[in-house]
Protein backbone atom coordinates (compact mmCIF):
# COMPACT_ATOMS: atom_id res chain seq x y z
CA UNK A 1 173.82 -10.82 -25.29
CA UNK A 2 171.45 -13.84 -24.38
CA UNK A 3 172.28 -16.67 -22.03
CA UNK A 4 170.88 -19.64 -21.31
CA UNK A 5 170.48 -19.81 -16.82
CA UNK A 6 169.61 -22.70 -14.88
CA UNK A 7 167.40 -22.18 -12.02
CA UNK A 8 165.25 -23.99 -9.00
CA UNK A 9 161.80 -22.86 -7.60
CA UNK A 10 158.64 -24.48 -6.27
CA UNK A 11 155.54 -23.43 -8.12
CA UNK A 12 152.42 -23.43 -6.48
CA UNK A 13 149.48 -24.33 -8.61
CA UNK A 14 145.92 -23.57 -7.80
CA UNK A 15 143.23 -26.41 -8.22
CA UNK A 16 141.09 -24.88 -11.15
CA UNK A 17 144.12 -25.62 -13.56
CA UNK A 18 145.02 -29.79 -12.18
CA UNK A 19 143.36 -30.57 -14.63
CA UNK A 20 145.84 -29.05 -17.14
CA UNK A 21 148.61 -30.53 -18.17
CA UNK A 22 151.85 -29.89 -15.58
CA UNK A 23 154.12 -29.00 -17.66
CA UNK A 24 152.10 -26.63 -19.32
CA UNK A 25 151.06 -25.19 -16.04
CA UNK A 26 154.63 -25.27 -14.65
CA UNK A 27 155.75 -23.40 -17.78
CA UNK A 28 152.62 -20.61 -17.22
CA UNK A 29 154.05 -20.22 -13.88
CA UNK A 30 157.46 -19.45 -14.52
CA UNK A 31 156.75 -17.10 -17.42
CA UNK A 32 154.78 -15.05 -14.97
CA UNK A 33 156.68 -14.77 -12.08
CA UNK A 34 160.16 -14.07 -13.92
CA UNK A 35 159.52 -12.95 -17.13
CA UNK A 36 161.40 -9.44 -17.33
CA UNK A 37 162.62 -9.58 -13.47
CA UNK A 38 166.15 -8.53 -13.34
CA UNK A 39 167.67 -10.61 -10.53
CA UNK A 40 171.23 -10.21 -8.90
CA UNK A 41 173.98 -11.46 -10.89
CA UNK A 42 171.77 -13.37 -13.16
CA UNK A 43 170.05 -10.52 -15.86
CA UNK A 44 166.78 -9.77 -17.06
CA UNK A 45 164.78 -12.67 -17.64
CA UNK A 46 163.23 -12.98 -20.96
CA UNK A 47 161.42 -16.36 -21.48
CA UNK A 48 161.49 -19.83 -20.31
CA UNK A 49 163.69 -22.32 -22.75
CA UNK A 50 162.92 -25.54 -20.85
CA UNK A 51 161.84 -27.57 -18.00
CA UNK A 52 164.82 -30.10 -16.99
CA UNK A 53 163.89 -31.44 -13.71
CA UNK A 54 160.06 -32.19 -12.38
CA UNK A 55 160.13 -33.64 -8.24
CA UNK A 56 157.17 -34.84 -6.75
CA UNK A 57 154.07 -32.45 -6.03
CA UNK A 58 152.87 -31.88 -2.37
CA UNK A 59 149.50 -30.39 -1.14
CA UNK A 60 150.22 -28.78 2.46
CA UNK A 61 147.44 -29.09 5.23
CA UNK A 62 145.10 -25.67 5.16
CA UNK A 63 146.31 -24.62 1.21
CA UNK A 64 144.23 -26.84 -1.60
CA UNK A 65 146.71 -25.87 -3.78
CA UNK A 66 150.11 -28.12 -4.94
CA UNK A 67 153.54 -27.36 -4.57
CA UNK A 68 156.03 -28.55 -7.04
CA UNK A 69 159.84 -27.94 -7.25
CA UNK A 70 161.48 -27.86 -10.44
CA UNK A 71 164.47 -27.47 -12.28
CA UNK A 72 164.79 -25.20 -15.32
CA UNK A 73 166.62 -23.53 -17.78
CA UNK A 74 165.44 -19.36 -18.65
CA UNK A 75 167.11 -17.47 -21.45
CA UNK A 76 168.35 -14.21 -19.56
CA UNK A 77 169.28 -11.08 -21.27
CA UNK A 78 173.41 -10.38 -20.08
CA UNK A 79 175.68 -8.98 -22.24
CA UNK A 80 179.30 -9.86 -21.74
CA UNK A 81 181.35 -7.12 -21.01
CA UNK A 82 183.14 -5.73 -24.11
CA UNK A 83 180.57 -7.05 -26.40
CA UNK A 84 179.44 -3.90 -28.52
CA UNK A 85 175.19 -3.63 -29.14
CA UNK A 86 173.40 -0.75 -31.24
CA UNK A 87 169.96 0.94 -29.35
CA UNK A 88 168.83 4.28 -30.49
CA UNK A 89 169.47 7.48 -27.78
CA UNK A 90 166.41 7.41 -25.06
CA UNK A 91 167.68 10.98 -23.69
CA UNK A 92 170.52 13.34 -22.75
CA UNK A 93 171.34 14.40 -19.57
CA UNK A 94 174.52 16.09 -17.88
CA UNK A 95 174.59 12.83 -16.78
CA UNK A 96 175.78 10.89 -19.67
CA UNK A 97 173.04 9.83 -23.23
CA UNK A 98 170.87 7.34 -22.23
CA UNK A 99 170.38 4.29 -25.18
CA UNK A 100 167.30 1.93 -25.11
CA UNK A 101 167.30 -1.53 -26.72
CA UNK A 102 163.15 -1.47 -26.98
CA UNK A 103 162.90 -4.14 -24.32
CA UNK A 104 165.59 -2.87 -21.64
CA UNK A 105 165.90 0.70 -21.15
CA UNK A 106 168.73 0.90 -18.41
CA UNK A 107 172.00 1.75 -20.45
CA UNK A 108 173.82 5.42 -19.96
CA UNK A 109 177.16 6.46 -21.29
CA UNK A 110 178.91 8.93 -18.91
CA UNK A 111 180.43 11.77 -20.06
CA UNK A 112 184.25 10.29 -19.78
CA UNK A 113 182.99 7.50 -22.20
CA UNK A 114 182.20 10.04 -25.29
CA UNK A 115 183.65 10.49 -27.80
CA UNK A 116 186.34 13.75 -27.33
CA UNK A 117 185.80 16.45 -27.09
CA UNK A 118 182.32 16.41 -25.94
CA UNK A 119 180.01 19.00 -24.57
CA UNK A 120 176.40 19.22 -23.25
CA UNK A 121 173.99 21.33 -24.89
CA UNK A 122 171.64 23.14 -22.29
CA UNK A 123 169.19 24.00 -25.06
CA UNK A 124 168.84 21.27 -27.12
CA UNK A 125 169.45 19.05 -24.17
CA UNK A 126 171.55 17.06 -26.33
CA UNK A 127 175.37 15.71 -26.25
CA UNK A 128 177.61 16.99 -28.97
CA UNK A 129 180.70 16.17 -30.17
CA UNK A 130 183.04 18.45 -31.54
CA UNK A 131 184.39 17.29 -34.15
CA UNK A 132 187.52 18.37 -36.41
CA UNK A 133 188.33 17.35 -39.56
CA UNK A 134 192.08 17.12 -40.84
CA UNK A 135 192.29 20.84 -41.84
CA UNK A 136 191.56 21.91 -38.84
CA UNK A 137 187.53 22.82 -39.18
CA UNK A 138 185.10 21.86 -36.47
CA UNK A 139 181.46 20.57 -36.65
CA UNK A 140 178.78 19.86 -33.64
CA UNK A 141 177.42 16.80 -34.01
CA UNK A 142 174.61 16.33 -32.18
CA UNK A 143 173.44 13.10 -30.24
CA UNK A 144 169.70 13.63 -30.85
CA UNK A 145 166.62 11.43 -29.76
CA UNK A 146 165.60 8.56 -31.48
CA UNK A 147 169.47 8.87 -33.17
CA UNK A 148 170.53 4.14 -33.53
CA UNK A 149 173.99 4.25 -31.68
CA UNK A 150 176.33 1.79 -31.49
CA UNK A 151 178.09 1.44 -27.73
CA UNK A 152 180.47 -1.38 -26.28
CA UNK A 153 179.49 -2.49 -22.76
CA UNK A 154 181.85 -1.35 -19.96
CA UNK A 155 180.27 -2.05 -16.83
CA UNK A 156 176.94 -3.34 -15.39
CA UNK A 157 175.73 -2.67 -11.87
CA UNK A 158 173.45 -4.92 -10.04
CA UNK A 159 171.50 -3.78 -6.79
CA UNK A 160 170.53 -6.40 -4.05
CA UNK A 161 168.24 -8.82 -4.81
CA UNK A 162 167.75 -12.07 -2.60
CA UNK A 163 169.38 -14.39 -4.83
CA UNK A 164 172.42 -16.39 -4.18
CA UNK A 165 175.72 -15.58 -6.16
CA UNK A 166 177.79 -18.73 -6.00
CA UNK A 167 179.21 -19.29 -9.34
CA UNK A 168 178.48 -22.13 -11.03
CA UNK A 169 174.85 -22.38 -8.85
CA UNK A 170 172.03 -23.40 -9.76
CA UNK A 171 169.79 -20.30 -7.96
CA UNK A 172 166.39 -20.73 -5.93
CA UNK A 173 164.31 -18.16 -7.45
CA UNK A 174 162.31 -17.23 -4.65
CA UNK A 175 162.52 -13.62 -2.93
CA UNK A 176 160.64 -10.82 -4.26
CA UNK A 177 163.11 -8.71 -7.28
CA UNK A 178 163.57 -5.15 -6.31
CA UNK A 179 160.99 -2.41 -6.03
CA UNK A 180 159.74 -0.98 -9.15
CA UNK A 181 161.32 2.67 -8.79
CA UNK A 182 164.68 1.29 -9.18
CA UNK A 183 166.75 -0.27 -11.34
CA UNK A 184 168.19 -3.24 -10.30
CA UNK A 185 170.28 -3.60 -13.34
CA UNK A 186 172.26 -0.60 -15.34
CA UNK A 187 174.49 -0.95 -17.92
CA UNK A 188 177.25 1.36 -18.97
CA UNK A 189 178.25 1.97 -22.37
CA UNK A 190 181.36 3.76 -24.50
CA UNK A 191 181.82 5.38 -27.18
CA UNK A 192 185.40 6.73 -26.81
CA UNK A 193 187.04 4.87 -29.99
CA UNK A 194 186.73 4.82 -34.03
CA UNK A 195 183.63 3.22 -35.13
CA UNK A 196 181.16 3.77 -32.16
CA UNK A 197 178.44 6.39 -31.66
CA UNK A 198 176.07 7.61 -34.51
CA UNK A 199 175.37 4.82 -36.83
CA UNK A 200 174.95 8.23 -39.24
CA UNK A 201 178.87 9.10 -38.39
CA UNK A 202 180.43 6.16 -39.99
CA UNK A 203 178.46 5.88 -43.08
CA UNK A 204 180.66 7.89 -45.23
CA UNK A 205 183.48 7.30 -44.19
């Protein structure tokens, strides 16, 4: 679910903090500027692990401030694809459930990915599945708010961001990450198997 990502930038630090410690400073930077971006091809950034690579600092004529590239390592939030994570049920929509993890919000199963049969309720706004037992009864089980379900990750969808995607790369973080009414990153979920959905399903059985 977590990965460790090398990347490049130059950080820019203002005179009122040389007489900080760089590293320190360097590490300030970085946390601010990436710290939950979601960048092409790379993830969500979560935190800063290290700093592997300091190259000389440069003050350019007209800005007091210095300019240092570095080298770096972030931990990135990327689940591989197949790898099955619990979140609790955000919403329901005709459009699929959508499942938060607390700190990333952008996960939907679609309605193919459900378990089957499923229908949407219009009133409760909820997802049901219909479910029937061995002698042939049925029961609605409803996929309600706030409900922990467990999904396995089909397919994520990046949108354009301006960072290469050479595999293998280290990437040059600079660019601005995409505007803040979309979502540059969306994960899709199933349930369709034995096992998945309701943590409250499986319990018994």
């Amino acid at each position: 679910m977590f990965v460790l990502v090398e990347l490049k930038d130059t950080v820019r630090i203002l005179p009122s903090s040389f007489k900080c410690k760089l590293n320190d400073v360097i590490a300030d930077e970085l946390n601010k500027k990436l710290a939950n971006k979601v960048y092409k091809d790379v993830g969500l950034c979560i935190a800063l692990y290290d700093i592997t690579k300091i190259e000389e600092s440069y003050i350019f004529p007209g800005d007091g401030a210095s300019h240092t590239k570095v080298t770096f390592r972030f931990i990135v939030f990327r689940p591989w694809m197949e790898e099955i994570l619990i979140g609790k049920i955000r919403s329901c929509s005709p459009e699929g459930v959508h499942v938060t993890l607390g700190f990333f919000e952008d996960i939907i199963i679609p309605p193919h990915k459900l378990q089957h049969p499923s229908r949407f309720d219009q009133m409760e706004q909820a997802w049901v599945w219909i479910y029937k037992t061995a002698d042939g009864e049925t029961h609605d089980l409803f996929m309600d708010q706030g409900e922990e379900i467990r999904f396995r990750v089909v397919k994520e969808i990046f949108k354009e961001t301006p960072l290469p995607t050479a595999p293998n790369a280290s990437r040059d973080v600079d660019g601005k990450p995409e505007a803040k009414n979309k979502a540059p990153y969306v994960l899709h979920g199933s349930i369709d198997e034995s096992g998945l959905g309701l943590l409250t399903w499986w319990q018994n059985t």
